[in-house]
N, C-alpha and C. Protein backbone atom coordinates (compact mmCIF):
# COMPACT_ATOMS: atom_id res chain seq x y z
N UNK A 1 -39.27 93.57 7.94
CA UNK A 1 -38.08 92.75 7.81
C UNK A 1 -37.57 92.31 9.20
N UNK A 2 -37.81 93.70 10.27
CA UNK A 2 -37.00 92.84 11.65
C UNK A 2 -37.98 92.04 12.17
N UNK A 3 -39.36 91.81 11.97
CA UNK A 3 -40.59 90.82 12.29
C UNK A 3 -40.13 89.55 12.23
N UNK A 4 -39.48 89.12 10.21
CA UNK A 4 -39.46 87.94 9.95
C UNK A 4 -37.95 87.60 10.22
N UNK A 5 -37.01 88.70 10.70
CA UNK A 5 -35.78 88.00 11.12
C UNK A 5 -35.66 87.70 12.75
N UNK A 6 -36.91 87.66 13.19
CA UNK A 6 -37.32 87.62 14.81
C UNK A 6 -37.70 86.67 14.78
N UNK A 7 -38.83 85.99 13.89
CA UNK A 7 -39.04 85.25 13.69
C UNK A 7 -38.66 83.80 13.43
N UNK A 8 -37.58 83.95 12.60
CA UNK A 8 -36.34 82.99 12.08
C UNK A 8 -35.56 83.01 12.94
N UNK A 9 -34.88 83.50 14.18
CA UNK A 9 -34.19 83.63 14.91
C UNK A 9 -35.09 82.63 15.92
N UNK A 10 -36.49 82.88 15.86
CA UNK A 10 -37.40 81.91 17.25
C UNK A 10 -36.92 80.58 16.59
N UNK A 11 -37.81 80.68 15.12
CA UNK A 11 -37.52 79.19 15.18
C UNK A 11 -36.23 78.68 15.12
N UNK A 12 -35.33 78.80 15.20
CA UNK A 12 -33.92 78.01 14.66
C UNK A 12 -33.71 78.38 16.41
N UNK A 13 -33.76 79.05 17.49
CA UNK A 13 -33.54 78.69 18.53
C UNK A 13 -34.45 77.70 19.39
N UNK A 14 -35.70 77.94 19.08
CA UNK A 14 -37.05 76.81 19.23
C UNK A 14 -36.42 75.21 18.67
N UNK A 15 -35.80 75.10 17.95
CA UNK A 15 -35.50 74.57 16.98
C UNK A 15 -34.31 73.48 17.44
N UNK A 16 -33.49 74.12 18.39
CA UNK A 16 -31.98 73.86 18.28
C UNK A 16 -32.31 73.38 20.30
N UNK A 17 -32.95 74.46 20.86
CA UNK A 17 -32.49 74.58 21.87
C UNK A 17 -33.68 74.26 22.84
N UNK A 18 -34.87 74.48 22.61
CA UNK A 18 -35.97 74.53 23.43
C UNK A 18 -36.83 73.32 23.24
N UNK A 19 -36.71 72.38 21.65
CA UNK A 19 -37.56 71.81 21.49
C UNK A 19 -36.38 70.28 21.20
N UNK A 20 -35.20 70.44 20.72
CA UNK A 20 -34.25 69.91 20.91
C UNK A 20 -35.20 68.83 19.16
N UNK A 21 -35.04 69.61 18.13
CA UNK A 21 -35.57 69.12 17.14
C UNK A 21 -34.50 68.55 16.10
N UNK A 22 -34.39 66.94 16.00
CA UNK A 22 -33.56 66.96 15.10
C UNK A 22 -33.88 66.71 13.55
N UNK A 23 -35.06 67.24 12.93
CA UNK A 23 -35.81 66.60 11.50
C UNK A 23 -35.21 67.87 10.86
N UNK A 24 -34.19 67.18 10.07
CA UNK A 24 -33.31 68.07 9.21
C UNK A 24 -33.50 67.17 7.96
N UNK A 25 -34.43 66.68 7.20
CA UNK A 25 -34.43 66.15 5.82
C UNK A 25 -34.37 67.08 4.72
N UNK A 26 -34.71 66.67 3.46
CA UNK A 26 -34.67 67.69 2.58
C UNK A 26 -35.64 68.91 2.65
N UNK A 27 -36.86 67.95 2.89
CA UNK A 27 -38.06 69.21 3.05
C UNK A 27 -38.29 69.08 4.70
N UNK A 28 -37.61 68.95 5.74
CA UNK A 28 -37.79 68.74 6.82
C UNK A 28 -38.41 70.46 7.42
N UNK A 29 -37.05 70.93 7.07
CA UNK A 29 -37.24 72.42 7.65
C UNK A 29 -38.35 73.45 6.90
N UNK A 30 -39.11 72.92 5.98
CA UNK A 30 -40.27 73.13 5.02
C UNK A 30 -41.64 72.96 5.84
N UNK A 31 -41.23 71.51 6.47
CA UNK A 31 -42.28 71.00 6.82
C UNK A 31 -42.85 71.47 8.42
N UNK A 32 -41.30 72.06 8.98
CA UNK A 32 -41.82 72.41 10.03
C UNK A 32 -41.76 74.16 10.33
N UNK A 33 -40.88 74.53 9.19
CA UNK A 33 -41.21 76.08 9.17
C UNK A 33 -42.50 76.90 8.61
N UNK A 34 -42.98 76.20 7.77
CA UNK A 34 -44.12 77.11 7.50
C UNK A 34 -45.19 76.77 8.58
N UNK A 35 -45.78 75.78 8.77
CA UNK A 35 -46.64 75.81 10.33
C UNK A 35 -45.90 76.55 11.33
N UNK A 36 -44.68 76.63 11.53
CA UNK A 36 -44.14 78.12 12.73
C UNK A 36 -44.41 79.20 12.26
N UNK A 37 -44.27 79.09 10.94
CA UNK A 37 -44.39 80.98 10.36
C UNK A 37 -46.07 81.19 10.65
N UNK A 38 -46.77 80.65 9.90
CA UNK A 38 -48.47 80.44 9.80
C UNK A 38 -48.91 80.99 11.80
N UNK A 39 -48.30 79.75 12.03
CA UNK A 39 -48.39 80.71 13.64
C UNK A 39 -48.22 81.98 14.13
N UNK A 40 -47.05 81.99 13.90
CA UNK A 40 -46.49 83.62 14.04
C UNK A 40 -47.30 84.68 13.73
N UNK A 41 -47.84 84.55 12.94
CA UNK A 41 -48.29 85.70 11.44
C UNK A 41 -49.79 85.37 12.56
N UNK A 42 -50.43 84.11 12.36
CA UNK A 42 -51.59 84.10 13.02
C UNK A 42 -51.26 84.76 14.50
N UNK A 43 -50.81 84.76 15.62
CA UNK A 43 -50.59 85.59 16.90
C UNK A 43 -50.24 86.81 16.67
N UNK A 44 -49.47 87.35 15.51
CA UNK A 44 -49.30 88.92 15.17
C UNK A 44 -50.63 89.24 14.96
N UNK A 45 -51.32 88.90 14.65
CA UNK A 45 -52.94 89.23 14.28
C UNK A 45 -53.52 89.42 15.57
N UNK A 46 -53.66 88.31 16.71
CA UNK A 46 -54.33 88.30 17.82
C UNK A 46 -53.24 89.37 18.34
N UNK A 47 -52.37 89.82 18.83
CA UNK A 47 -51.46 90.58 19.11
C UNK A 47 -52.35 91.85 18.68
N UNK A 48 -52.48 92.26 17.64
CA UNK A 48 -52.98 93.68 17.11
C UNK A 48 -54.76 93.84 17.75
N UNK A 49 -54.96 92.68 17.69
CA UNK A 49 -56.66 92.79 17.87
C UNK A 49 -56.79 92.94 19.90
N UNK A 50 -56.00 91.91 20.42
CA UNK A 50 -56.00 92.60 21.81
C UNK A 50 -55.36 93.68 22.48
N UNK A 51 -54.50 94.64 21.81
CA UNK A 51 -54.25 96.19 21.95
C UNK A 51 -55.02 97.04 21.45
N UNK A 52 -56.02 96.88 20.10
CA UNK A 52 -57.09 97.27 19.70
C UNK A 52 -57.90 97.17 20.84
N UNK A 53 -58.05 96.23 21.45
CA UNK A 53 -59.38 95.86 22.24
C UNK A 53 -59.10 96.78 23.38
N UNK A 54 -57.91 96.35 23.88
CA UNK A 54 -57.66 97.19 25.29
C UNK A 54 -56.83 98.52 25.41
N UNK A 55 -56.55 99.43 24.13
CA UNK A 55 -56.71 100.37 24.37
C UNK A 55 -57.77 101.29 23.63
N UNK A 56 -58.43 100.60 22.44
CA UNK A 56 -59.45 101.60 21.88
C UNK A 56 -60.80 101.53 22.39
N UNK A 57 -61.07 100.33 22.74
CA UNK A 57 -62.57 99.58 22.99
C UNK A 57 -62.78 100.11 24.86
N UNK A 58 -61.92 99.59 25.05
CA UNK A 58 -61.67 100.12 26.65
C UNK A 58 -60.48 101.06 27.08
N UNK A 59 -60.35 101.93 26.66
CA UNK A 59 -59.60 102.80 26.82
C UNK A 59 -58.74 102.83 28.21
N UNK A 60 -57.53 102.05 27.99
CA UNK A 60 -56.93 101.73 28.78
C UNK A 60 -55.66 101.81 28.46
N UNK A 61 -54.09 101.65 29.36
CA UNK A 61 -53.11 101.70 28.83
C UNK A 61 -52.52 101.03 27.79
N UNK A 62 -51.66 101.64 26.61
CA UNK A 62 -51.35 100.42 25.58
C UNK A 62 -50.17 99.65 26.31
N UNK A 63 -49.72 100.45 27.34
CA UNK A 63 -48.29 99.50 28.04
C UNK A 63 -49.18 98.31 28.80
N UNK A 64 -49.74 98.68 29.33
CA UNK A 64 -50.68 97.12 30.13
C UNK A 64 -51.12 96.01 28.95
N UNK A 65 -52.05 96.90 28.48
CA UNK A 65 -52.33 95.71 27.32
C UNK A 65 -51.19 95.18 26.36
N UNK A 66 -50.21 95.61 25.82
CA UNK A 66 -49.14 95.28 25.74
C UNK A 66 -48.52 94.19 26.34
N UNK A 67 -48.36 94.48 27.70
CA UNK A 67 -48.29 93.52 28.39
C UNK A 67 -48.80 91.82 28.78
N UNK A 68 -50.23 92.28 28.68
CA UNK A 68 -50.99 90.68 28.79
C UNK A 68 -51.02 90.42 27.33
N UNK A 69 -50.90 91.36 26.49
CA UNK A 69 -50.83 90.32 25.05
C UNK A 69 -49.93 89.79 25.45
N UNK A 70 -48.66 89.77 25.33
CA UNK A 70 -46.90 88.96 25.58
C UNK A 70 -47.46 87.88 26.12
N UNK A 71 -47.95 88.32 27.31
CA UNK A 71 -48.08 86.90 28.24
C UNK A 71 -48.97 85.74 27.78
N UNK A 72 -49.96 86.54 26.58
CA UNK A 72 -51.55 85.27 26.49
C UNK A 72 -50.18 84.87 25.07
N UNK A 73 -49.46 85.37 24.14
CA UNK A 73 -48.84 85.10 22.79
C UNK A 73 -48.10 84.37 23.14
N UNK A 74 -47.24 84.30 23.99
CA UNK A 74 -46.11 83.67 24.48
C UNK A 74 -46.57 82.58 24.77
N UNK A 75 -47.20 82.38 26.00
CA UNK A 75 -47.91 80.72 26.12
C UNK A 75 -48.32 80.05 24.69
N UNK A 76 -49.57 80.78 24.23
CA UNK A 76 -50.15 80.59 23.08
C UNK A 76 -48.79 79.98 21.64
N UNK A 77 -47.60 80.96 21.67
CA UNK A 77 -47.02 80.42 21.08
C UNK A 77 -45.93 78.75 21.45
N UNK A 78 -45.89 79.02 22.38
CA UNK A 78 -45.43 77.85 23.06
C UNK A 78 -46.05 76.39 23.30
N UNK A 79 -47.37 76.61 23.05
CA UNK A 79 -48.04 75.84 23.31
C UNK A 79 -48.51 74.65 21.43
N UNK A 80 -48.34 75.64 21.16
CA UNK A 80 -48.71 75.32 19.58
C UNK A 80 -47.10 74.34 19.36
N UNK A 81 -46.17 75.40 19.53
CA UNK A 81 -44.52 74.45 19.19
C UNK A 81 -44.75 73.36 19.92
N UNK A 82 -44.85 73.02 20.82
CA UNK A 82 -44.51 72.28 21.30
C UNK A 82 -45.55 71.15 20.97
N UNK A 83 -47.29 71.38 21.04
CA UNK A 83 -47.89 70.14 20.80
C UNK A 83 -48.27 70.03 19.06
N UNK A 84 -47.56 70.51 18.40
CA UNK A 84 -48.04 70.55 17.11
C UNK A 84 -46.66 70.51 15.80
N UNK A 85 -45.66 71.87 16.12
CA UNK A 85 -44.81 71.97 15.02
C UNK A 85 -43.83 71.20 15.65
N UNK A 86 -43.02 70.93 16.96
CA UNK A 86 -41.98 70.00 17.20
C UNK A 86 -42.37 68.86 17.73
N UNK A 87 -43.40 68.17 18.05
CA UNK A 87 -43.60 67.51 18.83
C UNK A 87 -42.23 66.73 18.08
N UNK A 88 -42.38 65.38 18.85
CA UNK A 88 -41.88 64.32 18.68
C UNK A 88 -41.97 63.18 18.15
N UNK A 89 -41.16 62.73 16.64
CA UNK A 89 -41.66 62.06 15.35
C UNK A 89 -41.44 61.01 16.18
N UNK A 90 -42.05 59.61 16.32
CA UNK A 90 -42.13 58.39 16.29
C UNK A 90 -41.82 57.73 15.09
C-alpha cells in the first residue's frame, strides 16, 4: 500500500510540478497514469533483480547496490516521463 501511495504521490507531483502537465480530460489522467504505473511496477522489478545481482550473485553490499539501483531507476524513471508519459501534446 505505501509502494502505490509513493507512487501516486510521484505522479501527481511529476505531474503538477516537474513535467508541468496540463491533460486533465475525462480519460486524460487514464491515459497518462497507467503508462506511469506500468513503469513503476516495471523498475520495481529491475530494482529487485539488480540487488539480487549485487548482493547474491556477487556478494557484495546490499547498501551499495541499493544505492546504484536509485541512481540507474531514477534516471531510468525520468527518462521514460519525460520522453514518453508527459511529453508534450501538439
Amino acid at each position: 500500500m505505501s509502494w502505490f501511495l509513493s507512487v501516486v504521490f510521484a505522479y501527481v507531483s511529476n505531474k503538477l510540478w516537474v513535467f508541468d502537465s496540463n491533460f486533465i480530460f475525462n480519460n486524460g489522467l487514464v491515459i497518462e497514469f497507467c503508462p506511469f504505473l506500468l513503469t513503476r511496477i516495471t523498475t520495481l522489478f529491475l530494482e529487485m533483480i539488480i540487488i539480487w545481482y549485487g548482493v547474491q550473485y556477487l556478494c557484495q553490499s546490499p547498501v551499495v547496490w541499493k544505492f546504484i539501483d536509485n541512481v540507474f531507476v531514477v534516471i531510468i524513471n525520468y527518462l521514460i516521463s519525460k520522453l514518453i508519459i508527459f511529453r508534450k501534446k501538439r
